[in-house]
C-alpha atoms as a PDB file:
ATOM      1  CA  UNK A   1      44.834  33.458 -33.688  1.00  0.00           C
ATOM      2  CA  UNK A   2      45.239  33.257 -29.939  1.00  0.00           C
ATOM      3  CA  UNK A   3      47.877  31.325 -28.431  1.00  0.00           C
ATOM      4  CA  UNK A   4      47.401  27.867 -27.557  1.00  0.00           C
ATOM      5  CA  UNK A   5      48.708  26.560 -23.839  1.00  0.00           C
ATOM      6  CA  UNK A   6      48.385  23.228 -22.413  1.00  0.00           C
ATOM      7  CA  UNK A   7      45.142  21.948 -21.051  1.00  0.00           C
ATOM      8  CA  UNK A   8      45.329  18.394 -19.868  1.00  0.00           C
ATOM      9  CA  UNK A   9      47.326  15.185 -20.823  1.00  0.00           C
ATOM     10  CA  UNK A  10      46.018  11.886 -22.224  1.00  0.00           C
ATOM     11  CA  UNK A  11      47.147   8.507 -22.761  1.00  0.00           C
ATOM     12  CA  UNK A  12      44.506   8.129 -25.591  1.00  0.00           C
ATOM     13  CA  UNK A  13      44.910   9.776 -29.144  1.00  0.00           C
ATOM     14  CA  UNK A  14      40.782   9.257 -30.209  1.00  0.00           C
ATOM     15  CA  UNK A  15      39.720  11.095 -26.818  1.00  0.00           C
ATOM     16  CA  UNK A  16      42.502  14.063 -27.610  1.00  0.00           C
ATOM     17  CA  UNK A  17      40.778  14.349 -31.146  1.00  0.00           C
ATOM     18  CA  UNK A  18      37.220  13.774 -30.000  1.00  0.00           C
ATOM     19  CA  UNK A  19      37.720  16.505 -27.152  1.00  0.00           C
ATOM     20  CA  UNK A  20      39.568  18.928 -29.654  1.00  0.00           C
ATOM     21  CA  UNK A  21      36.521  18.869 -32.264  1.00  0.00           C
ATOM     22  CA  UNK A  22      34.286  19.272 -29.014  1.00  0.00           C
ATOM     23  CA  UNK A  23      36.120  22.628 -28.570  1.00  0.00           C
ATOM     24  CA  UNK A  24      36.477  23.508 -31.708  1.00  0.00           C
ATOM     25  CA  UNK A  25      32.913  23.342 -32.348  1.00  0.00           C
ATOM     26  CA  UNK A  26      32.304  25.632 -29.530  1.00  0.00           C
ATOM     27  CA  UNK A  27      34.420  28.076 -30.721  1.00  0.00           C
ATOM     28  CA  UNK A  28      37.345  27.782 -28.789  1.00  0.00           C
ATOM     29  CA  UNK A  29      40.713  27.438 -30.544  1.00  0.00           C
ATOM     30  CA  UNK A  30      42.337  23.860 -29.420  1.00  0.00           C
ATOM     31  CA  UNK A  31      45.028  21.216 -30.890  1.00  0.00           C
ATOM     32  CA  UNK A  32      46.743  18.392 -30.038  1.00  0.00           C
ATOM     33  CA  UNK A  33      50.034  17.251 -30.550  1.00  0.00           C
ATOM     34  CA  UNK A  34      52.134  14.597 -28.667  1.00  0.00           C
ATOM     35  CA  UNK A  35      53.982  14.908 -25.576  1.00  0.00           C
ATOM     36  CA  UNK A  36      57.771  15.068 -25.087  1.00  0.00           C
ATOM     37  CA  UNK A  37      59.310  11.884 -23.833  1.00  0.00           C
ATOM     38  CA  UNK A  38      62.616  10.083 -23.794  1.00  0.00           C
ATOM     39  CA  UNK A  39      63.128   6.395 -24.688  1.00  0.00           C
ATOM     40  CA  UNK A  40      64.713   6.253 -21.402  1.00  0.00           C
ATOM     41  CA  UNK A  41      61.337   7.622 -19.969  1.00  0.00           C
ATOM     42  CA  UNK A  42      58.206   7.191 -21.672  1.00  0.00           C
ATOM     43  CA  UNK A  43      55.502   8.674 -21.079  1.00  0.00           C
ATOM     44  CA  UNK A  44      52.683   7.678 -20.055  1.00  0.00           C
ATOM     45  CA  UNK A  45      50.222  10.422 -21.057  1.00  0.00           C
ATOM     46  CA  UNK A  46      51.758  10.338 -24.230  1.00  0.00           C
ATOM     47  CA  UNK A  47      49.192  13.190 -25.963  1.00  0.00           C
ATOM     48  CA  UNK A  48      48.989  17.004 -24.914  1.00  0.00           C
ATOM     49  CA  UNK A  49      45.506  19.048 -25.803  1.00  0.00           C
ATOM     50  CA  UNK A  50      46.493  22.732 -26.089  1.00  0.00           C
ATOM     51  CA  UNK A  51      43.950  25.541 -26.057  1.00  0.00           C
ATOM     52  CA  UNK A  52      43.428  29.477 -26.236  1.00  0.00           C
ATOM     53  CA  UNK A  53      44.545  30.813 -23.138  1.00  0.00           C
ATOM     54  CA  UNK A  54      41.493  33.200 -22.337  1.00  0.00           C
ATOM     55  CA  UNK A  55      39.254  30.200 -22.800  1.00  0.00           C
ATOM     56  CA  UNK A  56      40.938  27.454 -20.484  1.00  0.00           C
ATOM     57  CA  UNK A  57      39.043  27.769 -17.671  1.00  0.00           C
ATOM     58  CA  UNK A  58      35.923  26.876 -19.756  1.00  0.00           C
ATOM     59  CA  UNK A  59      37.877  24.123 -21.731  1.00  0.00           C
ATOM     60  CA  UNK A  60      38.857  22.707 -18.315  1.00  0.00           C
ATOM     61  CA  UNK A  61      34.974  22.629 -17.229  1.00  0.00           C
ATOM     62  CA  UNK A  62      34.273  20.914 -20.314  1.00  0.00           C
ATOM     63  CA  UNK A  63      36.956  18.435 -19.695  1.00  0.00           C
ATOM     64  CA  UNK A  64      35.266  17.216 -16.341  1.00  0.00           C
ATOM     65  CA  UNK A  65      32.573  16.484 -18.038  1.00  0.00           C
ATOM     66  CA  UNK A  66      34.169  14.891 -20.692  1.00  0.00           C
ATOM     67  CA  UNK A  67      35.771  12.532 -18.277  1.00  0.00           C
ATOM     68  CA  UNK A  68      32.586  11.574 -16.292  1.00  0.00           C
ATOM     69  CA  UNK A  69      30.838  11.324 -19.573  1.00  0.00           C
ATOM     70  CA  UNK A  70      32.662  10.806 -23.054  1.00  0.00           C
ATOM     71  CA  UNK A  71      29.870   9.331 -24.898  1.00  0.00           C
ATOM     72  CA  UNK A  72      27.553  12.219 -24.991  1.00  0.00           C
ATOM     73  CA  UNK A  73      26.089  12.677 -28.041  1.00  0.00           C
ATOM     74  CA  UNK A  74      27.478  16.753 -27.893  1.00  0.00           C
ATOM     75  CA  UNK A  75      30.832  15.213 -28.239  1.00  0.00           C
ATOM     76  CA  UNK A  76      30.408  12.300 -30.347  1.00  0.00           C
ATOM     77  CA  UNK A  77      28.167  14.907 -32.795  1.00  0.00           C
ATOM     78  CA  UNK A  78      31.034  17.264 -32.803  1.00  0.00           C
ATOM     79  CA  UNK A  79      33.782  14.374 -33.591  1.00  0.00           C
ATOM     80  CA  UNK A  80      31.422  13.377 -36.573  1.00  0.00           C
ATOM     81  CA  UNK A  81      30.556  16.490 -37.996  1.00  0.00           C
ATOM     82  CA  UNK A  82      34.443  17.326 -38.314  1.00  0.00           C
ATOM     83  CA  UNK A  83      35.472  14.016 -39.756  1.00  0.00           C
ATOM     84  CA  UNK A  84      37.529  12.539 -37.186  1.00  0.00           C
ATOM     85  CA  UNK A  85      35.294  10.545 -34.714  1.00  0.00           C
ATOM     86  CA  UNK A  86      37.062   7.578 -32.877  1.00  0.00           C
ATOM     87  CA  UNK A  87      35.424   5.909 -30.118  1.00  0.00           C
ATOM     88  CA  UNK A  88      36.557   5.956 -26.750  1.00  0.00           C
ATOM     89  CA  UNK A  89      34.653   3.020 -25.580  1.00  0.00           C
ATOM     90  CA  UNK A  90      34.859   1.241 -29.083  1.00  0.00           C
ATOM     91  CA  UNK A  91      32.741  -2.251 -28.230  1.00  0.00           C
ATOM     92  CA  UNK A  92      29.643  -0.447 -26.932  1.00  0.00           C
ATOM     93  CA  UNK A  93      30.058   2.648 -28.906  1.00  0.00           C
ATOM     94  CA  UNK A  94      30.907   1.016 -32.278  1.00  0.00           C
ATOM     95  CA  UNK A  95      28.123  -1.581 -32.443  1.00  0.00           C
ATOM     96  CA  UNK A  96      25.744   1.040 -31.538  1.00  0.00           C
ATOM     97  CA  UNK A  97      26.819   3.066 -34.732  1.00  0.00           C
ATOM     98  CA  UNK A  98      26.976   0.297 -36.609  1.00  0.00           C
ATOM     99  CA  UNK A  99      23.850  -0.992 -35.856  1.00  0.00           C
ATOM    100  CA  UNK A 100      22.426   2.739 -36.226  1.00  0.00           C
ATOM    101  CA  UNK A 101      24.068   2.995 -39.813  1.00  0.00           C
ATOM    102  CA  UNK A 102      22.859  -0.271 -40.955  1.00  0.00           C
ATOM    103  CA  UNK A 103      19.161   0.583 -39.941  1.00  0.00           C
ATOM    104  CA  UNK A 104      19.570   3.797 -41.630  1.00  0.00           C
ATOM    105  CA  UNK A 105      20.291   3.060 -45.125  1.00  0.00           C
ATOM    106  CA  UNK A 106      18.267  -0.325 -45.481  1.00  0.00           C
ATOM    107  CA  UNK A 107      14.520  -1.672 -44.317  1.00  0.00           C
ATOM    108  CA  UNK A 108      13.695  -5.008 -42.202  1.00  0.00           C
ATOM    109  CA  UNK A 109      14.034  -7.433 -45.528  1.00  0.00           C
ATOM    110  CA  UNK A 110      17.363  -6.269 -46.536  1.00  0.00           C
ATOM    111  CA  UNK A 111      18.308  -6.518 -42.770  1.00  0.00           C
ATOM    112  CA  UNK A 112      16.878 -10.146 -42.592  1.00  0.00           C
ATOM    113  CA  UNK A 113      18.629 -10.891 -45.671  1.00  0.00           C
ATOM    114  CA  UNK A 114      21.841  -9.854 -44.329  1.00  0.00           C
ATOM    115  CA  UNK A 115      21.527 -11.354 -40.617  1.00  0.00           C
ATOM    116  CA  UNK A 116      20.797 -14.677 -42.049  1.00  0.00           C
ATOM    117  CA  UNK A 117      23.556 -14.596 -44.738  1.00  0.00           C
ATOM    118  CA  UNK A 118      25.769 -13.810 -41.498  1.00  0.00           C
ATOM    119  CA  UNK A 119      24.320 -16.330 -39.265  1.00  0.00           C
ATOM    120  CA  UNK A 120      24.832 -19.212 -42.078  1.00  0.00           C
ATOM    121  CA  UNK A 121      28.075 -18.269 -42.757  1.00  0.00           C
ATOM    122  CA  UNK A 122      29.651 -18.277 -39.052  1.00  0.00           C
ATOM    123  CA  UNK A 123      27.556 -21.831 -38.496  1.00  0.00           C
ATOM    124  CA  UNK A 124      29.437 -22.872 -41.722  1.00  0.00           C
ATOM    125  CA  UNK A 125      33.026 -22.021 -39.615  1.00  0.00           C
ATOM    126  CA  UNK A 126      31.784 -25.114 -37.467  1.00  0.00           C
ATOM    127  CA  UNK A 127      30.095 -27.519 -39.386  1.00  0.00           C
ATOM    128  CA  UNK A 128      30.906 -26.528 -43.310  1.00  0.00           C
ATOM    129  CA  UNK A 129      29.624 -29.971 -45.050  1.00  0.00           C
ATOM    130  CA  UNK A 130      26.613 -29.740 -42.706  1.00  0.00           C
ATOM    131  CA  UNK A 131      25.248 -26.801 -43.750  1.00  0.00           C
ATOM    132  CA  UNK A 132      26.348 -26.762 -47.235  1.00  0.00           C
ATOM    133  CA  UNK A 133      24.678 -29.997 -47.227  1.00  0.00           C
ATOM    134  CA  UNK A 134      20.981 -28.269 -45.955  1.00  0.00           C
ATOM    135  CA  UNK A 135      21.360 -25.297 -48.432  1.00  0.00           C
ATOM    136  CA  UNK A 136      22.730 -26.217 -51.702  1.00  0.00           C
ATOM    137  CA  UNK A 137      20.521 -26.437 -54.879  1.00  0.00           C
ATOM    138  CA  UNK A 138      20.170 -30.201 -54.148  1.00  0.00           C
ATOM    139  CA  UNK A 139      22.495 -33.095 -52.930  1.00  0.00           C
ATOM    140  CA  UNK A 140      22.155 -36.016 -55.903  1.00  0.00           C
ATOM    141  CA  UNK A 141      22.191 -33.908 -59.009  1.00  0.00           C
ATOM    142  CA  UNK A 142      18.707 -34.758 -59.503  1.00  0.00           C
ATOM    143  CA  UNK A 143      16.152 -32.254 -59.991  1.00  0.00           C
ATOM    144  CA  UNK A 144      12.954 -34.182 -57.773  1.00  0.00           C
ATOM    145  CA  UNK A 145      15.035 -33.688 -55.014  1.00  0.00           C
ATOM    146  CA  UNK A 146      14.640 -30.229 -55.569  1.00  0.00           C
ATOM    147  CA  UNK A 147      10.968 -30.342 -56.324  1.00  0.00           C
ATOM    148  CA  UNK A 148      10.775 -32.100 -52.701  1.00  0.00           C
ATOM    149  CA  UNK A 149      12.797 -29.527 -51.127  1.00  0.00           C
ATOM    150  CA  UNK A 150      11.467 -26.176 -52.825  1.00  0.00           C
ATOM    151  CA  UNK A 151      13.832 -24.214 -50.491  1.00  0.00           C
ATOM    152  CA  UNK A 152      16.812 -25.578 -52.080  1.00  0.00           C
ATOM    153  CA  UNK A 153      15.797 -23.360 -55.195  1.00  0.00           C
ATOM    154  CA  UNK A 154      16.713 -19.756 -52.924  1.00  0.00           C
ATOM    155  CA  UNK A 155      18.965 -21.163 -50.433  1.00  0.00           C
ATOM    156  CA  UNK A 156      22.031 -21.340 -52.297  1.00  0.00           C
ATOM    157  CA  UNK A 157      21.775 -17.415 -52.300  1.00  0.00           C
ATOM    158  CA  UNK A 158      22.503 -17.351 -48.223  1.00  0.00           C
ATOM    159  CA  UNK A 159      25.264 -19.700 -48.201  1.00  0.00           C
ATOM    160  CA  UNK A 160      28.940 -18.313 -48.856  1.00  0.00           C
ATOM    161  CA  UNK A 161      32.167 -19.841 -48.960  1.00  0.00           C
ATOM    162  CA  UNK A 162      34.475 -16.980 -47.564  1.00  0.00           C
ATOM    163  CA  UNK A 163      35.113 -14.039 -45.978  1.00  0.00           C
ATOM    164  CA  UNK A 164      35.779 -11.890 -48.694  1.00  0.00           C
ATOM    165  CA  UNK A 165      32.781 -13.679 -50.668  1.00  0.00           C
ATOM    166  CA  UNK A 166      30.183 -12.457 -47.566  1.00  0.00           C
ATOM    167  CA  UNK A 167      31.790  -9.682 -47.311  1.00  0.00           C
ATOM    168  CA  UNK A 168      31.451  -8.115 -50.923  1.00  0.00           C
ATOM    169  CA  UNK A 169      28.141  -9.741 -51.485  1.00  0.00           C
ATOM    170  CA  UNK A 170      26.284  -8.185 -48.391  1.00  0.00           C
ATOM    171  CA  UNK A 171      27.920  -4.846 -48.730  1.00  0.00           C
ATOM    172  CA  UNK A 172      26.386  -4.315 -51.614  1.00  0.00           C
ATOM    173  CA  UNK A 173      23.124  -6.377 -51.115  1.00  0.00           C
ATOM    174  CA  UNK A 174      22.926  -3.627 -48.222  1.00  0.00           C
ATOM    175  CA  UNK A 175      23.332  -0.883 -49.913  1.00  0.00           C
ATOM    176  CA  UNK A 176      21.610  -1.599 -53.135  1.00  0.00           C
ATOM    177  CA  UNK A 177      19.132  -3.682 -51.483  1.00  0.00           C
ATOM    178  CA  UNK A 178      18.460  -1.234 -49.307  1.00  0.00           C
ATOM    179  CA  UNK A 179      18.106   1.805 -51.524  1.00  0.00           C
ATOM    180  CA  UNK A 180      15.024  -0.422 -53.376  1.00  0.00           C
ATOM    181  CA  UNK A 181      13.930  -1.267 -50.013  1.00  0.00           C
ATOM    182  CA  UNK A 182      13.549   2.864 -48.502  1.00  0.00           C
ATOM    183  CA  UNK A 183      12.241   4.101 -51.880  1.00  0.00           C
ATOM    184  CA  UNK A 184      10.208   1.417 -53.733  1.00  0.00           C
ATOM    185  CA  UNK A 185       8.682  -0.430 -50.243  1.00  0.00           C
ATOM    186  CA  UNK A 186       9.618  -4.095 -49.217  1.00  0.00           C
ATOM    187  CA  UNK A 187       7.208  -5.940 -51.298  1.00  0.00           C
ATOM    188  CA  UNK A 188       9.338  -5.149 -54.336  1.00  0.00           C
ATOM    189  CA  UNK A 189      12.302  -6.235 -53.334  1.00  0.00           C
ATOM    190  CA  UNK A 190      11.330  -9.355 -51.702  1.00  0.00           C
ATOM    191  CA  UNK A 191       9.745 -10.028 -55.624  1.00  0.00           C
ATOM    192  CA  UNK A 192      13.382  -9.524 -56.957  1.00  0.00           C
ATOM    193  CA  UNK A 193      14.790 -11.321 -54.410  1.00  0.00           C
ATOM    194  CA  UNK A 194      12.984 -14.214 -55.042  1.00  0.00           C
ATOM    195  CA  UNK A 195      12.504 -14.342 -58.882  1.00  0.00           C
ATOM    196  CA  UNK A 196      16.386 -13.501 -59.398  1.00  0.00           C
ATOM    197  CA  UNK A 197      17.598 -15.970 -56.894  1.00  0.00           C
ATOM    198  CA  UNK A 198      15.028 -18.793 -58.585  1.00  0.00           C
ATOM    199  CA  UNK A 199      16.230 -17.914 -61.638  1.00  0.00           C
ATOM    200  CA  UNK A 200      19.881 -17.340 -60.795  1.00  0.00           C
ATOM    201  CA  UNK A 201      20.346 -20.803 -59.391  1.00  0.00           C
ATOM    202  CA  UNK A 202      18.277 -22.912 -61.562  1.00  0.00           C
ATOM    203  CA  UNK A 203      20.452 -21.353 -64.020  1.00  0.00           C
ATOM    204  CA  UNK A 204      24.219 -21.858 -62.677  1.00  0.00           C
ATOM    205  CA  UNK A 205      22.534 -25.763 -61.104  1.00  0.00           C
ATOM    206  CA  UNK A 206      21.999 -26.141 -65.224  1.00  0.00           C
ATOM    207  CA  UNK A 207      25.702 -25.134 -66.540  1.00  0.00           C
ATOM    208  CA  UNK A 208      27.903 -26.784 -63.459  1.00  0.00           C
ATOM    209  CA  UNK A 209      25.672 -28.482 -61.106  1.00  0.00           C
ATOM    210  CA  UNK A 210      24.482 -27.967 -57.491  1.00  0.00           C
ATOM    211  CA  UNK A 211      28.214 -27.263 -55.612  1.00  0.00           C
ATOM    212  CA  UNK A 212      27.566 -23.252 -55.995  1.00  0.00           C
ATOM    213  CA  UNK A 213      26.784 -20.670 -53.371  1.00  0.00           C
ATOM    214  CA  UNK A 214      26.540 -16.974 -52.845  1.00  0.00           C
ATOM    215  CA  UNK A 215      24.308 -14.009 -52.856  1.00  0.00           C
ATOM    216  CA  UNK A 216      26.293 -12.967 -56.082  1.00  0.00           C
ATOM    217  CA  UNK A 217      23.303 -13.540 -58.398  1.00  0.00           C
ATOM    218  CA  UNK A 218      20.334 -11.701 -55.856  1.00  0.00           C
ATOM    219  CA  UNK A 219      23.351  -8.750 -55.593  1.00  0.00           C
ATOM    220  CA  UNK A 220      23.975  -8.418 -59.663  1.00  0.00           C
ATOM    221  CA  UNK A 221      20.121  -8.125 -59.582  1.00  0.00           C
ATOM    222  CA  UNK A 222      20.073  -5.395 -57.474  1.00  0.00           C
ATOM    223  CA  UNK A 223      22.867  -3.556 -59.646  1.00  0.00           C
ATOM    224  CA  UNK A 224      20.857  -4.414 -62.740  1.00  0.00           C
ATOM    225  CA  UNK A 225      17.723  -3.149 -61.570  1.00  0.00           C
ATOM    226  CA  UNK A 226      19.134   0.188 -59.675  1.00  0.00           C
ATOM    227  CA  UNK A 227      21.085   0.861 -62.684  1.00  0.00           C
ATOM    228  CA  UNK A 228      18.210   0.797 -65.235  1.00  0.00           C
ATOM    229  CA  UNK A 229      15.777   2.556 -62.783  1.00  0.00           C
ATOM    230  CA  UNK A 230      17.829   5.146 -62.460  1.00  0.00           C
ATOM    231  CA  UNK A 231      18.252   5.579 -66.150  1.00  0.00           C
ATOM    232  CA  UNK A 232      14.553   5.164 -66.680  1.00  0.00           C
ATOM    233  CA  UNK A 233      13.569   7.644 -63.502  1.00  0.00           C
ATOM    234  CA  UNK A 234      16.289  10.497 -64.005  1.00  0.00           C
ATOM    235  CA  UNK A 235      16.402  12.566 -61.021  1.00  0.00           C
ATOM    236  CA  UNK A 236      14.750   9.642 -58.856  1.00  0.00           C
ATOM    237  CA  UNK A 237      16.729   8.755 -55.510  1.00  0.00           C
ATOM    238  CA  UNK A 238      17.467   4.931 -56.675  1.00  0.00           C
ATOM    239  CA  UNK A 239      20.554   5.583 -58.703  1.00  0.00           C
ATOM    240  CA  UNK A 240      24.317   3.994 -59.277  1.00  0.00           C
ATOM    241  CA  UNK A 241      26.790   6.429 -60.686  1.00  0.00           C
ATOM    242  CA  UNK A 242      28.514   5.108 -64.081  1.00  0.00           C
ATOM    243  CA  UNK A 243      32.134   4.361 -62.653  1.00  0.00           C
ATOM    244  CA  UNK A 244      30.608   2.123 -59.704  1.00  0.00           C
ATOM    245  CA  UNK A 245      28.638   0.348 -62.915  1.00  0.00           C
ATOM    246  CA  UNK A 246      31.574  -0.401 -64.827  1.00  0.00           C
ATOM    247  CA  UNK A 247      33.599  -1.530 -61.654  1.00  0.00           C
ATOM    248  CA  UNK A 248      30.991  -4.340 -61.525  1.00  0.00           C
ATOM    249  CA  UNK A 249      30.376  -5.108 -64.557  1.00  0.00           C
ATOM    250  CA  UNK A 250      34.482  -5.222 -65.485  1.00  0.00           C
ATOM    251  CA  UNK A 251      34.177  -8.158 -62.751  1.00  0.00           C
ATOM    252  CA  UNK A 252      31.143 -10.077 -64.216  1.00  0.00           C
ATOM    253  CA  UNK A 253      32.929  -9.835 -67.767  1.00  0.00           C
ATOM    254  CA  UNK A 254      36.204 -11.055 -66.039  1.00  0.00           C
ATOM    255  CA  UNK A 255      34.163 -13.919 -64.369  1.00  0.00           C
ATOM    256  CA  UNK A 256      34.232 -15.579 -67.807  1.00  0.00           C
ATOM    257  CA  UNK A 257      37.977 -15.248 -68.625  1.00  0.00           C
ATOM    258  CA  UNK A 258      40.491 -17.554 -67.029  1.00  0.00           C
ATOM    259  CA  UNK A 259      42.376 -14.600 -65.004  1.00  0.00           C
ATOM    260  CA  UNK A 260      40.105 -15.346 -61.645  1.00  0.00           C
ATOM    261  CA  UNK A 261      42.087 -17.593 -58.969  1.00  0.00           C
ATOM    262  CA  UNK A 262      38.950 -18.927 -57.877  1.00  0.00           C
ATOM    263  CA  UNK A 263      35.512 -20.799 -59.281  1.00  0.00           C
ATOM    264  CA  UNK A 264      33.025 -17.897 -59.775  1.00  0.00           C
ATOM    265  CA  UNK A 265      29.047 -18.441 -60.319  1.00  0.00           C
ATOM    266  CA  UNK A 266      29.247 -16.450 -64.201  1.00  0.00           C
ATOM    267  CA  UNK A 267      26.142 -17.506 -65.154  1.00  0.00           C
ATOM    268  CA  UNK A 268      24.154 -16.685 -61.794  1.00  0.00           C
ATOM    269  CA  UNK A 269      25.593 -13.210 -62.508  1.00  0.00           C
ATOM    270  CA  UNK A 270      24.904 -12.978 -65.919  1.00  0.00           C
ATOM    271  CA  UNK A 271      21.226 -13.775 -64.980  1.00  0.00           C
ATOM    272  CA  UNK A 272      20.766 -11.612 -62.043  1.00  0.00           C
ATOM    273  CA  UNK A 273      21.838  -9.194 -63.930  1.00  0.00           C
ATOM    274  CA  UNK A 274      19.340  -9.368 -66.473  1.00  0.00           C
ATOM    275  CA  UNK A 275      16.676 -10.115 -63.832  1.00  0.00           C
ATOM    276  CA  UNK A 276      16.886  -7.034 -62.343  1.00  0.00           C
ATOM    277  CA  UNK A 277      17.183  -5.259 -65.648  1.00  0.00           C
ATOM    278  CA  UNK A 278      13.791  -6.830 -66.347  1.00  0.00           C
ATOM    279  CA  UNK A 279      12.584  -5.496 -63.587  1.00  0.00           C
ATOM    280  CA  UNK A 280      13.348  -2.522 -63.901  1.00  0.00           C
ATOM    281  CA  UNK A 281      11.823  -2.221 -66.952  1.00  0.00           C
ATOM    282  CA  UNK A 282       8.888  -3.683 -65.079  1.00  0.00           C
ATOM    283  CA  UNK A 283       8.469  -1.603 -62.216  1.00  0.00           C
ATOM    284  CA  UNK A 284       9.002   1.793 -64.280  1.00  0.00           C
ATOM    285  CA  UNK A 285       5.741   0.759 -66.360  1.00  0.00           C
ATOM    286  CA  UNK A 286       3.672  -0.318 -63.157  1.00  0.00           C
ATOM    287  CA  UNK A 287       4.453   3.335 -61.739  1.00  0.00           C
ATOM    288  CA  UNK A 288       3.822   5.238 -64.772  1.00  0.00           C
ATOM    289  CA  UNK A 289       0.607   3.156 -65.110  1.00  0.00           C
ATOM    290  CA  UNK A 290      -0.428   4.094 -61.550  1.00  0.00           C
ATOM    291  CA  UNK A 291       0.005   7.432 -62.031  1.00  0.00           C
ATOM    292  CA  UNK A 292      -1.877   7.820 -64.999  1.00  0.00           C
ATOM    293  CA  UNK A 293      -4.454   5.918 -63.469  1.00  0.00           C
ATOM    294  CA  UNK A 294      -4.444   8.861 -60.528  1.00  0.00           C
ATOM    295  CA  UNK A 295      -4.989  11.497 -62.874  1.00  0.00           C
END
């Protein structure tokens, strides 16, 4: 191993670690570590990049350019590839990946889906009774309200009471939601999107009334129906491995004891669940049927 010499100073520890995986990946020995300082005198440049000393004129080119440039995709890729990618310029940089990961992993329905759940939820922060008011299975308790106001039937699936409610429910309508979406097409899961969340709701309006909310139902739909696909399709890409099926079932069974701090929609579970076991079941015979019918 050659031996490693200073190269530059930096105030910022994600551009020492993005630069060090650029070098790295080019085959030139580099580190960092942080700089001496005294609490008298701090410093200001507070992290030191070290690299081989035959290659430090080239590192030092490299570090010009990193400087006029630090979002090129050569150092960004190289960042990623070793684990340890921070962003320099973290607003622009970060909703860019962001927005690049989402897009990668789901199609334009489960994006829609997750938008509006977002949108409804940060109006709510404003004007709560309002818009619980416009989305909720129906205002009276009285079912022709909701045969006048058909949307009140799905709506209650987009509307969510906190940030850790959102947050769960559209991380895994995302990435469930989105693995139907990429391998089955959109049609299909707008179909279980719609029949689980008419179903859900009409079923949780039944046991406690309309005050309920939450894409919990549409999301334990998605598990059912990934979960049974996969064990009806081995080897097919839409699959959820067996610990990440008990995790959420372990929560829908605890839904029905008395150990949860808050109200939770059991029965819109329960019935998602089985929705999307359904179809499952329903969607495995279609394609087999198909492909019969091909050959």
């Amino acid at each position: 191993m050659s031996e490693l010499v200073p190269l530059v100073k930096v105030k910022q520890s994600g551009m020492a670690k993005i630069f060090v995986s650029y070098l790295q990946s080019q085959g030139i020995e580099a580190a960092s570590r942080p700089a001496e300082s005294s609490t008298e005198n701090a410093e200001p440049f507070p992290h030191v990049i070290y690299c081989q000393e035959d290659k430090i004129e080239q590192a030092k080119a490299e570090f010009a350019e990193f400087v006029r440039h630090p979002n090129q995709s050569k150092f960004q890729d190289s960042a990623w590839q070793s684990g340890s990618s921070i962003n320099i310029r973290s607003g622009q940089r970060l909703s860019k990946e962001i927005t690049s990961s989402l897009k990668a992993k789901a199609g334009w329905f489960t994006l829609t889906i997750f938008a509006l759940c977002w949108l409804v939820y940060l109006y709510s922060l404003v004007a709560f009774n309002a818009s619980f008011d416009a989305l909720k299975f129906n205002q009276f308790g009285d079912l022709t309200q909701t045969m006048d106001e058909p949307w009140r039937w799905l709506t209650p699936a987009i509307f969510h009471f906190s940030f850790l409610h959102i947050a769960f429910n559209t991380l895994w309508w995302w990435q469930l939601g989105g693995q139907i979406e990429q391998n089955l097409g959109s049609w299909r899961l707008i179909f279980l999107f719609l029949g689980s969340a008419l179903l859900s709701n009409s079923a949780q309006f039944y046991v406690s009334g309309p005050n309920f909310g939450g894409l919990s139902g549409v999301v334990y739909a998605t598990v059912g129906f990934v979960w049974w696909f996969g064990y009806l399709n081995p080897g097919h890409k839409i699959h959820l491995e067996k610990p990440i099926v008990g995790f959420l079932l372990f929560w829908l069974v605890l839904g029905f004891t008395d150990l949860m701090p808050i109200n939770v929609a059991n029965t819109a579970h329960l019935v998602g669940l089985l929705s999307g076991i359904a179809f499952a079941f329903f969607v495995t015979h279609r394609l087999k049927l198909e492909k019969s019918i091909e050959h």
